[in-house]
C-alpha atoms as a PDB file:
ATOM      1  CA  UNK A   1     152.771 -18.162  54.651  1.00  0.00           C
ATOM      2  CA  UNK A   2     151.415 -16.665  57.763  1.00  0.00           C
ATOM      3  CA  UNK A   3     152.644 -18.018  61.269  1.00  0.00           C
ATOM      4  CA  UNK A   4     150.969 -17.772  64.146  1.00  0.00           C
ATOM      5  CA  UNK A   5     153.287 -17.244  67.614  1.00  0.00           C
ATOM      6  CA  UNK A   6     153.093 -18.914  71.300  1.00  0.00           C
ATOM      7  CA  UNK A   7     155.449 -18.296  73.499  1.00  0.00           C
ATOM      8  CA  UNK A   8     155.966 -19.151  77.317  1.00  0.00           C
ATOM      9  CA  UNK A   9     155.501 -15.946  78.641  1.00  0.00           C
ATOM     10  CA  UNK A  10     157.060 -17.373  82.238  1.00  0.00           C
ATOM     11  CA  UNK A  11     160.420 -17.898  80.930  1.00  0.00           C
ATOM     12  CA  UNK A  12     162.315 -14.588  80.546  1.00  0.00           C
ATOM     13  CA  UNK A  13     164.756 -16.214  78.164  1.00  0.00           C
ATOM     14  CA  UNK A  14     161.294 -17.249  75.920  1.00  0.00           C
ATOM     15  CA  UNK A  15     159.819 -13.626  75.983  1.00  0.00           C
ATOM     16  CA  UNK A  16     163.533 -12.015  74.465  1.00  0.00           C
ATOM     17  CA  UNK A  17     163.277 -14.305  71.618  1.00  0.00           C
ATOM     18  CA  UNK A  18     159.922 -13.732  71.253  1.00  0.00           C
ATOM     19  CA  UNK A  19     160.947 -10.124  70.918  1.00  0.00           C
ATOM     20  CA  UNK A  20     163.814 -10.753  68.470  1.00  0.00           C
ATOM     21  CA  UNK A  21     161.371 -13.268  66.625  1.00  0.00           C
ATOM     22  CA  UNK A  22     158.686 -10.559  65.732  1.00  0.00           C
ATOM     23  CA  UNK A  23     161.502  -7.806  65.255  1.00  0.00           C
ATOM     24  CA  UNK A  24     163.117  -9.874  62.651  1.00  0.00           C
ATOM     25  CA  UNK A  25     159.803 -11.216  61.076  1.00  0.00           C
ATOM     26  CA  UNK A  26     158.950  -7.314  60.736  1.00  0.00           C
ATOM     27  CA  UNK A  27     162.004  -6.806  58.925  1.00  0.00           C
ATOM     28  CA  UNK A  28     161.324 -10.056  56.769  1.00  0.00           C
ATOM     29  CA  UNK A  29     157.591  -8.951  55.732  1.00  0.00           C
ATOM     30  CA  UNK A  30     156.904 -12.355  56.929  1.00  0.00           C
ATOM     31  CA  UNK A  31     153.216 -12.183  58.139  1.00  0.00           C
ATOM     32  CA  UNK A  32     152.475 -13.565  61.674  1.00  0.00           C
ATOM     33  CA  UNK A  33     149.779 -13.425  64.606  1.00  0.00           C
ATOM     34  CA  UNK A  34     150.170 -13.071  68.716  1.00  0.00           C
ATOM     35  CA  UNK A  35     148.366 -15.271  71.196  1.00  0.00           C
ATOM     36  CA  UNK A  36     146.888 -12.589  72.994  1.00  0.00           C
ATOM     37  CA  UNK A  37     149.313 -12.947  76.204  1.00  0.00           C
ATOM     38  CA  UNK A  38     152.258 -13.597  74.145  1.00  0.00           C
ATOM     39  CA  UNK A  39     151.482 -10.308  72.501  1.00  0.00           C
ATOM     40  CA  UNK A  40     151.196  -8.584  75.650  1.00  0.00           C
ATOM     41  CA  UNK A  41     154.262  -9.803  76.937  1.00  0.00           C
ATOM     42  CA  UNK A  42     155.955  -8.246  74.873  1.00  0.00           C
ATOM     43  CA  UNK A  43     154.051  -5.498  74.336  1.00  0.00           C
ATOM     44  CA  UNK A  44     152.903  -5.925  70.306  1.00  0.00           C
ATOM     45  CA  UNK A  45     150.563  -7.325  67.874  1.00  0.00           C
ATOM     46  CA  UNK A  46     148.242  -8.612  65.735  1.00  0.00           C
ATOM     47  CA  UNK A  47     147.065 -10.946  68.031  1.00  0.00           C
ATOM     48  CA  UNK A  48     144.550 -13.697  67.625  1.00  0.00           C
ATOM     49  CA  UNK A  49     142.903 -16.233  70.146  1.00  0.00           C
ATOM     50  CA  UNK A  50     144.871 -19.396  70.106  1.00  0.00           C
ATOM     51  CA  UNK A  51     141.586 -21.459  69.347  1.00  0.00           C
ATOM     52  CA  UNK A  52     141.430 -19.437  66.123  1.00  0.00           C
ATOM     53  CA  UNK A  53     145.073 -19.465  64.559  1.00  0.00           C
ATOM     54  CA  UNK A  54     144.340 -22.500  63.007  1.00  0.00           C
ATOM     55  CA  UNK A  55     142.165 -20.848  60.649  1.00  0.00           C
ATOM     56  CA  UNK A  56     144.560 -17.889  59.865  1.00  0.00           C
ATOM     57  CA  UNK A  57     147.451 -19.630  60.270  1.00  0.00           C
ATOM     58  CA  UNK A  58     149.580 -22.138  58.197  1.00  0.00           C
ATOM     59  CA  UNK A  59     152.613 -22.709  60.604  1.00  0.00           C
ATOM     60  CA  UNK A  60     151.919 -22.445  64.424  1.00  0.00           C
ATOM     61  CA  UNK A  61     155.735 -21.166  65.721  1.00  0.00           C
ATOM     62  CA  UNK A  62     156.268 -22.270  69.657  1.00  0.00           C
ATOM     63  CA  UNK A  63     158.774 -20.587  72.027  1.00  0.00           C
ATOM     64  CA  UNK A  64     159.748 -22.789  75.209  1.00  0.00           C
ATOM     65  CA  UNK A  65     160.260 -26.284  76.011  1.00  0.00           C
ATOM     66  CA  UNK A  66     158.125 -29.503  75.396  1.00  0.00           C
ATOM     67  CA  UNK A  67     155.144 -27.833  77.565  1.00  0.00           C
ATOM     68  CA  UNK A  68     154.630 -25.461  75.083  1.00  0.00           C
ATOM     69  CA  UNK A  69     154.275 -27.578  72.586  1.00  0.00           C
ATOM     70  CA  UNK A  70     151.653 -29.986  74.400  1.00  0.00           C
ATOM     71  CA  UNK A  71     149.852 -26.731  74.601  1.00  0.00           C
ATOM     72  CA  UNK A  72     149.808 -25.768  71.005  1.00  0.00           C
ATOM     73  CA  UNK A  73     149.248 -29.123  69.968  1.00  0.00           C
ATOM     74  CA  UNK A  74     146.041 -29.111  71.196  1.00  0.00           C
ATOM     75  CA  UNK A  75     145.127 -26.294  68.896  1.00  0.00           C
ATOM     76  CA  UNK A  76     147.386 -26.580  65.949  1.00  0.00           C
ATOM     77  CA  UNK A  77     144.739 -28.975  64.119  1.00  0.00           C
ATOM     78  CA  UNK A  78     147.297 -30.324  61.942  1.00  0.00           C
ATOM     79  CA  UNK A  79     148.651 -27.396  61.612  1.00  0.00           C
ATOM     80  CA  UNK A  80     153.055 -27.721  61.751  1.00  0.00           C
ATOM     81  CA  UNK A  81     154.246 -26.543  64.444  1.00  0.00           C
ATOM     82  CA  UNK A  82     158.125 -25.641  64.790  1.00  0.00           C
ATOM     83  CA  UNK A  83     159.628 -25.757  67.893  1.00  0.00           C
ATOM     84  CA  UNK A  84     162.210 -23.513  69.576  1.00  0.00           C
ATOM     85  CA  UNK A  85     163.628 -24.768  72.718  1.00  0.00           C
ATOM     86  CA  UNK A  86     163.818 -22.750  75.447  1.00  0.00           C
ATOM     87  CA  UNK A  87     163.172 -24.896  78.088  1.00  0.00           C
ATOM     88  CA  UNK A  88     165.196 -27.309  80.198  1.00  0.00           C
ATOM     89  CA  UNK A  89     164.825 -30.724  78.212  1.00  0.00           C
ATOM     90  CA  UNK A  90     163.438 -30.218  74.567  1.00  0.00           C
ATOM     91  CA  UNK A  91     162.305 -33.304  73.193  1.00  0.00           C
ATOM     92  CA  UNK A  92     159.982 -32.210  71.281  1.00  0.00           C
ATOM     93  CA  UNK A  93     161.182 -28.774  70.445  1.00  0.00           C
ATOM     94  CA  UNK A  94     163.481 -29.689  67.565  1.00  0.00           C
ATOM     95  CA  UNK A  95     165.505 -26.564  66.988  1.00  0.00           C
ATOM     96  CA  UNK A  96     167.943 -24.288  68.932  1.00  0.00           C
ATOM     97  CA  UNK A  97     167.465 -19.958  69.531  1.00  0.00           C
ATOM     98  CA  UNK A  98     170.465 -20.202  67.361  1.00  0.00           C
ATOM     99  CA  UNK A  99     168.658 -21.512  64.637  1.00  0.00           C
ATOM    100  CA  UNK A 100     165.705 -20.114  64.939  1.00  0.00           C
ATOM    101  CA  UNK A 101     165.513 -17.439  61.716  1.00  0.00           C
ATOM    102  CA  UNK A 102     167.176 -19.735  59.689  1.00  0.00           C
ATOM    103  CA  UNK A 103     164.306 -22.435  60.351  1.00  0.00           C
ATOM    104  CA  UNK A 104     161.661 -20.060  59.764  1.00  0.00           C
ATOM    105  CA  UNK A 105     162.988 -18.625  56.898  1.00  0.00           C
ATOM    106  CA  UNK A 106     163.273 -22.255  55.343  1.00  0.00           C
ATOM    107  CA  UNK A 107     159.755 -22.803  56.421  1.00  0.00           C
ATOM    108  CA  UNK A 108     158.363 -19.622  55.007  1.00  0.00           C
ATOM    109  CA  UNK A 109     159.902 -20.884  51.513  1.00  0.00           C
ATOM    110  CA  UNK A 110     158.159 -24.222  52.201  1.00  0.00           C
ATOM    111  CA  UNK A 111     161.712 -26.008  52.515  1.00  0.00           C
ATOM    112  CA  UNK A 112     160.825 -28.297  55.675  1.00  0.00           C
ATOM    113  CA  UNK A 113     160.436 -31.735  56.474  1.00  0.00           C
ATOM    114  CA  UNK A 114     157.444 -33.008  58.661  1.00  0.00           C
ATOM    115  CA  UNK A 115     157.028 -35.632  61.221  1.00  0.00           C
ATOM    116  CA  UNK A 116     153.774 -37.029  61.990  1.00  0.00           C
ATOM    117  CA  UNK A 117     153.182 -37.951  65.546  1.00  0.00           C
ATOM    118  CA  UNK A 118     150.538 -39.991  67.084  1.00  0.00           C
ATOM    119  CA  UNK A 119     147.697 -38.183  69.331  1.00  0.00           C
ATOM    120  CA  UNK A 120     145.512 -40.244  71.808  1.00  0.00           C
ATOM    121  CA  UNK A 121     141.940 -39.599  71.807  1.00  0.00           C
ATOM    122  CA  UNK A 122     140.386 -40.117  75.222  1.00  0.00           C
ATOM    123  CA  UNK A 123     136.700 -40.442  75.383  1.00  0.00           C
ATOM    124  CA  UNK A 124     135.246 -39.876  78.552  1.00  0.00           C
ATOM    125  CA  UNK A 125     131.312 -41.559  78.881  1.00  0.00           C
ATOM    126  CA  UNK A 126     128.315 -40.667  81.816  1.00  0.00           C
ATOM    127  CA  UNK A 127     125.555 -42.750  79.951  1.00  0.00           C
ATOM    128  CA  UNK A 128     124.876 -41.331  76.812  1.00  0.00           C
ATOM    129  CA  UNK A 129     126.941 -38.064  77.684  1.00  0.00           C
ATOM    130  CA  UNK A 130     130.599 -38.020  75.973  1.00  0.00           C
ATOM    131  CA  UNK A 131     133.642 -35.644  76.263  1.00  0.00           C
ATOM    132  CA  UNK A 132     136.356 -36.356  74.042  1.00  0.00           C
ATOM    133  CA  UNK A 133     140.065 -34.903  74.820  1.00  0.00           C
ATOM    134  CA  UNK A 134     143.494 -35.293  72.536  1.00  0.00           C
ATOM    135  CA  UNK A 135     146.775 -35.932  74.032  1.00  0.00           C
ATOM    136  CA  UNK A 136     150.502 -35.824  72.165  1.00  0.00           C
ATOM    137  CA  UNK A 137     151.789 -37.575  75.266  1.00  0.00           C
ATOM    138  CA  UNK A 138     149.807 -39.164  77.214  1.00  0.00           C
ATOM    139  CA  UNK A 139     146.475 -39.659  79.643  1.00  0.00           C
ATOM    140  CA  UNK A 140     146.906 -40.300  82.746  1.00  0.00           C
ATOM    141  CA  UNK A 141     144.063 -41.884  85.514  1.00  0.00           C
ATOM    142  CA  UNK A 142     145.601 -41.168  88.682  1.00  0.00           C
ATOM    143  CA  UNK A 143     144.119 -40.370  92.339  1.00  0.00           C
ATOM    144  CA  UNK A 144     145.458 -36.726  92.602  1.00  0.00           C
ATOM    145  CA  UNK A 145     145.547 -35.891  96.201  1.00  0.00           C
ATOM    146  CA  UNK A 146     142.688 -38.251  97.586  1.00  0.00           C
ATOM    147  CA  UNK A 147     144.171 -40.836  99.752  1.00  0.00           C
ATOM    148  CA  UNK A 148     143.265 -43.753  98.773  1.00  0.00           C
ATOM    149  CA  UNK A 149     144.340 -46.258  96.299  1.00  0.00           C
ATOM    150  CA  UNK A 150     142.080 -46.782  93.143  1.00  0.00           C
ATOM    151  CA  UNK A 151     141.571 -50.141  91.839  1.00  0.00           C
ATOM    152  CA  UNK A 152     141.600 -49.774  87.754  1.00  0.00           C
ATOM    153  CA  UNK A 153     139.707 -52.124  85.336  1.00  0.00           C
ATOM    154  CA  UNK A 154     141.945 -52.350  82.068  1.00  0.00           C
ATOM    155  CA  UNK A 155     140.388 -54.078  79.198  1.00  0.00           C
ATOM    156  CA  UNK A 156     142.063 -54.169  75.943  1.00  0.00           C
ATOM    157  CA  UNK A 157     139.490 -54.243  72.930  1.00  0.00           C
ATOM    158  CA  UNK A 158     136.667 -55.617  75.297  1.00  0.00           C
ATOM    159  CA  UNK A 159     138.876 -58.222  76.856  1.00  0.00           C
ATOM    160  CA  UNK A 160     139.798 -57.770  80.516  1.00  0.00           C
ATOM    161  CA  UNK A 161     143.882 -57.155  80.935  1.00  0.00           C
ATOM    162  CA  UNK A 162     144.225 -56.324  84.294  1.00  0.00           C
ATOM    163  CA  UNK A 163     142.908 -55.098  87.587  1.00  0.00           C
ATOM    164  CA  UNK A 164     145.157 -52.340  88.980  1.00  0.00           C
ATOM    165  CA  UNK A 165     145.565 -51.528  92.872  1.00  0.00           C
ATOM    166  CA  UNK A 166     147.813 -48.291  92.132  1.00  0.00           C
ATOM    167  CA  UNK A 167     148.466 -44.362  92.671  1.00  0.00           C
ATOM    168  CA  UNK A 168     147.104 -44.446  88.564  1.00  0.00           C
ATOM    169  CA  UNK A 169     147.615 -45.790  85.023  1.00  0.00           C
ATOM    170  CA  UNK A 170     149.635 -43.763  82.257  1.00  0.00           C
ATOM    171  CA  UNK A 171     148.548 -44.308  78.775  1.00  0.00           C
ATOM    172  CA  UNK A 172     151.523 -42.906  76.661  1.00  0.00           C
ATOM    173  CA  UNK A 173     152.393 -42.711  72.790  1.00  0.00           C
ATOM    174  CA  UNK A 174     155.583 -43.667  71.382  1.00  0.00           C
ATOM    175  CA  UNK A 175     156.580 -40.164  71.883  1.00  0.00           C
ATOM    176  CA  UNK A 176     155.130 -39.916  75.312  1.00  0.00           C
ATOM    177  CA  UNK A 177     157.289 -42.510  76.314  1.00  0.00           C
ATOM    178  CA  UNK A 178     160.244 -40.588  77.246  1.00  0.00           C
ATOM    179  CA  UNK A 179     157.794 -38.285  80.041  1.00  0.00           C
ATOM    180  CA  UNK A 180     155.628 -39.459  82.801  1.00  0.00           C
ATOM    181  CA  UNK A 181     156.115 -42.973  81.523  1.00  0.00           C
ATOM    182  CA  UNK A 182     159.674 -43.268  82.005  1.00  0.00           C
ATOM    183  CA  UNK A 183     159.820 -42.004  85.046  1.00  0.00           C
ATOM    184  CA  UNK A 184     157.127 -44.722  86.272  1.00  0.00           C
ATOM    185  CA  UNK A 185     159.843 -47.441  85.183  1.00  0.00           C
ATOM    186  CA  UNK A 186     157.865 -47.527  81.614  1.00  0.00           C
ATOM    187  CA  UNK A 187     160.161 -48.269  78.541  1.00  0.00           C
ATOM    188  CA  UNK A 188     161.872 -46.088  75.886  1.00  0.00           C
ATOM    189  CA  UNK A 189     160.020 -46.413  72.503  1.00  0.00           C
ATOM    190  CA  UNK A 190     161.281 -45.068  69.209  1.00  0.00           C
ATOM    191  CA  UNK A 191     158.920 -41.722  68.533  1.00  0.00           C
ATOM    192  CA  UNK A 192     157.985 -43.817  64.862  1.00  0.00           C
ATOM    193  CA  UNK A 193     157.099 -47.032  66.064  1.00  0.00           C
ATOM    194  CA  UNK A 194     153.485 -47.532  66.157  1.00  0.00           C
ATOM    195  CA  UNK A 195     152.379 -48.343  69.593  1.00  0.00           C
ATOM    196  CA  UNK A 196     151.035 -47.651  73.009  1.00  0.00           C
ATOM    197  CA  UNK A 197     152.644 -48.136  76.762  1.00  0.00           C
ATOM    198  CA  UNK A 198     150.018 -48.739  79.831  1.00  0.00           C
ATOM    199  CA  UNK A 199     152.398 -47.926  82.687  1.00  0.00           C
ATOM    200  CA  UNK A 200     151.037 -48.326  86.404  1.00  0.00           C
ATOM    201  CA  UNK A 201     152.176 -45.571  88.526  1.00  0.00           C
ATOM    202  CA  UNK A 202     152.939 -46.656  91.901  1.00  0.00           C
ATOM    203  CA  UNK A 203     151.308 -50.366  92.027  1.00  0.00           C
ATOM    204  CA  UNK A 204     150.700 -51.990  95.355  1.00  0.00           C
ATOM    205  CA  UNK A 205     151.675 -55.385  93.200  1.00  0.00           C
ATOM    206  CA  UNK A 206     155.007 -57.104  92.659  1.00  0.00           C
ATOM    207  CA  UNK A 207     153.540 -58.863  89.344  1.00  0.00           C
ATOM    208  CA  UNK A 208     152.538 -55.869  87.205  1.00  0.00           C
ATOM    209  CA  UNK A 209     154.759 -54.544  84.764  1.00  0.00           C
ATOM    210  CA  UNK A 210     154.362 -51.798  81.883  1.00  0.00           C
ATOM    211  CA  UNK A 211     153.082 -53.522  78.643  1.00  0.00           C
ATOM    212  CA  UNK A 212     154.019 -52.378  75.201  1.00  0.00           C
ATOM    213  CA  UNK A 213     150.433 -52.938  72.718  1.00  0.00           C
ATOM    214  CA  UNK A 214     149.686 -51.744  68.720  1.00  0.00           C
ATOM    215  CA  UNK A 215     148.037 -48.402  68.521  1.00  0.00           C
ATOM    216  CA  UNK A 216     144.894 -50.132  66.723  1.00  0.00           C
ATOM    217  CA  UNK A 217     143.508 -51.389  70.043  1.00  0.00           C
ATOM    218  CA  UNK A 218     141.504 -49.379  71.911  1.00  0.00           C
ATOM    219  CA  UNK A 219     141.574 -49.327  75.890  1.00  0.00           C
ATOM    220  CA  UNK A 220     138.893 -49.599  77.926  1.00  0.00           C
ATOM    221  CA  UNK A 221     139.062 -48.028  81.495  1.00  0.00           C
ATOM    222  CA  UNK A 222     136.968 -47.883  84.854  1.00  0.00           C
ATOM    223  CA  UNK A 223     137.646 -46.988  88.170  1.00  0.00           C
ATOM    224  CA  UNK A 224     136.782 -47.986  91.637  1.00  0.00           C
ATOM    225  CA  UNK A 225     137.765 -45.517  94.632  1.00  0.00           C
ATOM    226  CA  UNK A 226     136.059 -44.857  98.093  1.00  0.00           C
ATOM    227  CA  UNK A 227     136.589 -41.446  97.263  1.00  0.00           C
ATOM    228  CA  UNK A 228     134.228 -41.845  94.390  1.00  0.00           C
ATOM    229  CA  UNK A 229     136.833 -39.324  92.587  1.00  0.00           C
ATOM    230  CA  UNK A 230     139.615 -39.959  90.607  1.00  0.00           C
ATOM    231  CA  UNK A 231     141.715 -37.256  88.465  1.00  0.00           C
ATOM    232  CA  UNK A 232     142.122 -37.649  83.813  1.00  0.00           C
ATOM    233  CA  UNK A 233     144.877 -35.746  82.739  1.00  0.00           C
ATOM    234  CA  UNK A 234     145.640 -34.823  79.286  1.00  0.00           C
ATOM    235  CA  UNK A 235     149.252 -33.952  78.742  1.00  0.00           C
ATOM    236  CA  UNK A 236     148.927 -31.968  81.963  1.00  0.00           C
ATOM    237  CA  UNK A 237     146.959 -29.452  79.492  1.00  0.00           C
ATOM    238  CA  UNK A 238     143.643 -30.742  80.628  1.00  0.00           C
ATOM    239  CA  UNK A 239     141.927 -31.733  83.884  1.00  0.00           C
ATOM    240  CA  UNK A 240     138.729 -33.606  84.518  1.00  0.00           C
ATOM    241  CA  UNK A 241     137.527 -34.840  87.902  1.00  0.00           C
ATOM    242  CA  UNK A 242     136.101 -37.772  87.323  1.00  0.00           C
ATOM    243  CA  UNK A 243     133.594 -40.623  89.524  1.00  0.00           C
ATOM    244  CA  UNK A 244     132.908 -44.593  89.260  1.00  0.00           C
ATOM    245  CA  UNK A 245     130.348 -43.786  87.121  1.00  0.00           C
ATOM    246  CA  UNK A 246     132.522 -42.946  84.424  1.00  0.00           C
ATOM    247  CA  UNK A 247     134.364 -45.010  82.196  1.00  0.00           C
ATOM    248  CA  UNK A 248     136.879 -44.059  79.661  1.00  0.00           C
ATOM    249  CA  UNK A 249     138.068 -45.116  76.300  1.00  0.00           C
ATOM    250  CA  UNK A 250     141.415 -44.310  75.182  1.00  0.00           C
ATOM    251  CA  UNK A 251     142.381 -45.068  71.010  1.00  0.00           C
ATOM    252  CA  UNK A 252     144.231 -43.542  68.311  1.00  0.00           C
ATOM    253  CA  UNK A 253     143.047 -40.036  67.365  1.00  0.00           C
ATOM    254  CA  UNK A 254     142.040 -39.507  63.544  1.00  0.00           C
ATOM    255  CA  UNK A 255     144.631 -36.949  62.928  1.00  0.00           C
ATOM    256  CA  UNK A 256     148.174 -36.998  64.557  1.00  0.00           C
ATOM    257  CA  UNK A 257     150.628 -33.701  65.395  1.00  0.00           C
ATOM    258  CA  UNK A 258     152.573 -32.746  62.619  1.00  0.00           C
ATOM    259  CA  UNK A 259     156.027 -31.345  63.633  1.00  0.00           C
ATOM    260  CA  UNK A 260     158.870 -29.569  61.771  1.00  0.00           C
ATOM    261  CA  UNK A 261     161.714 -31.945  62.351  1.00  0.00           C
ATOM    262  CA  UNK A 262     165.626 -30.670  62.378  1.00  0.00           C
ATOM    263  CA  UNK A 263     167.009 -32.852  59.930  1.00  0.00           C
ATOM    264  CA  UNK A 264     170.803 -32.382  61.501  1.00  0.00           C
ATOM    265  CA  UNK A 265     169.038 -33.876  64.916  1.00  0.00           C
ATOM    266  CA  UNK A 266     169.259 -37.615  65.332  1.00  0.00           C
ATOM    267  CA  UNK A 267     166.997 -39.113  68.203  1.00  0.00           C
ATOM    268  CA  UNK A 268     169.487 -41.531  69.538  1.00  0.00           C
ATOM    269  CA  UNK A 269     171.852 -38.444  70.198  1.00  0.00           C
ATOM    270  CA  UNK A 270     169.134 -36.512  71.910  1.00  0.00           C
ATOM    271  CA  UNK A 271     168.529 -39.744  74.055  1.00  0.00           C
ATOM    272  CA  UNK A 272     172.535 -39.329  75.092  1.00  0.00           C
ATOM    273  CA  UNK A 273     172.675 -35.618  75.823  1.00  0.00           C
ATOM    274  CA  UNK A 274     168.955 -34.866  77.353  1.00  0.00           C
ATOM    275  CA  UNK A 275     168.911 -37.890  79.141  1.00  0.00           C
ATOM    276  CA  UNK A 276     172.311 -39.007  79.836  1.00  0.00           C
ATOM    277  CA  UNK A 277     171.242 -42.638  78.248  1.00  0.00           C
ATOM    278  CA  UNK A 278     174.717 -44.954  78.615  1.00  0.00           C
ATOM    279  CA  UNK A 279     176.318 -42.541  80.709  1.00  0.00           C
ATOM    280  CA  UNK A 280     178.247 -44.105  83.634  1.00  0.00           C
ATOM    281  CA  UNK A 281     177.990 -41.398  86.208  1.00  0.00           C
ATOM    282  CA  UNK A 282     176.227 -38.267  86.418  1.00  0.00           C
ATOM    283  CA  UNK A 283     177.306 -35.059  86.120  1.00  0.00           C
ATOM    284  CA  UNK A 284     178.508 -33.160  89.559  1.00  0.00           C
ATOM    285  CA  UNK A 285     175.953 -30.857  90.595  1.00  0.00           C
END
């Protein structure tokens, strides 16, 4: 088993486990690669180019918070990835610095259970011309910082939903739900549950509301802007600048995200602690 390591190299407390990590993997004769600024972070090796672990490694290894992950997701190409969380909220990142040799010492025996998560797969079309992008999360049309307010054409397989005057759209998985979505006043969906959440962001309507659709229907997207720009964001991974000319179709990727799941972890207690859900008052600051 060969693992290949990420870390977020701009959180101090991610770059000492990092450091502890490969010391301890040494010790373990467990093999393992670098992503060339991990490695340099903390000042070791072998290192290999993200884009390329997948074909060296079996188990990608990610040290930070949920961002991480969305980055390494985007190269893991099925690959597991196990999550350490080192970040502020962890949704994603299943397991504890705590746990972390015990996890990949489980792993390295092949003793793990996977979760499957759904990826969108955004396709963006100019004419004959297509881009295609992945997202664990979500994409999100928005404006960015040009001033005006887009007007979005939804369609939902071919047939017209809606016509949005708003800052943007998020398109979100089940486990995107609990990001940008929620925060736009989109709803809480179970990570397993087999669906998709178009969530206006900001809409200059009182009759639109989030709406919760099966992940077998594909989305069909243009926008209309004086600007003649408009921002696509992947997961926050991935940028395009986009015009009217464009128009973008957002579906089910073939292959999903596998993740290592911490089988002592139950989602409905992660919804209490991370997010406070049924809390009565916050915490003093």
């Amino acid at each position: 088993m060969t693992f290949g390591v990420v870390a977020n190299i701009f959180r101090p407390e991610a770059v000492k486990a990092t450091k502890k990590l490969v010391s301890w993997m040494k010790s373990q004769k467990i093999a393992y690669f670098l992503e060339p600024d991990t490695a340099a972070q903390i000042k070791s090796g072998p290192t290999l180019k993200i884009d390329r672990m997948h074909e060296k490694c079996d188990v990608f290894i990610s040290l930070g918070g949920d961002g991480t992950i969305l980055r390494v997701s985007h190269y893991s190409n099925t690959k597991p990835i196990v999550g350490i969380n080192l970040g502020t909220l962890g949704f994603l990142a299943e397991f504890s610095q705590d746990e972390m040799f015990d996890v990949i010492a489980r792993v390295n025996e092949h003793k793990f259970t996977l979760e499957t998560r759904t990826q969108l797969e955004a396709c963006i079309e100019l004419g004959s011309r297509k881009k295609l992008f992945t997202a664990l999360n979500d994409v999100v049309i928005e404006k960015g910082t040009y001033p005006r307010m887009p007007v979005i054409h939804l369609s939902i397989d071919d047939k017209p939903l809606s016509i949005y005057r708003a800052d943007g759209i998020i398109i979100s998985t089940s486990t995107g739900s609990t990001a940008y979505s929620m925060s736009a006043g989109g709803p809480i969906i179970f990570p397993k549950s087999r669906v998709f959440v178009i969530t206006p962001i900001c809409p200059h309507m009182l009759t639109v509301r989030p709406i919760v659709i099966s992940d077998d229907k594909e989305i069909e997207i243009t926008v209309e802007t004086t600007d003649d720009r408009f921002i696509l964001n992947c997961d926050g991974q991935v940028t395009q600048t986009l015009t009217s000319r464009h128009r973008i179709r957002v579906r089910k990727a073939k292959y999903g995200v596998n993740i290592i799941a911490n089988e002592n972890r139950n989602y409905f207690e992660v919804l209490r602690t991370k997010l406070l859900w049924g809390k009565e008052h916050m915490p003093k600051l």
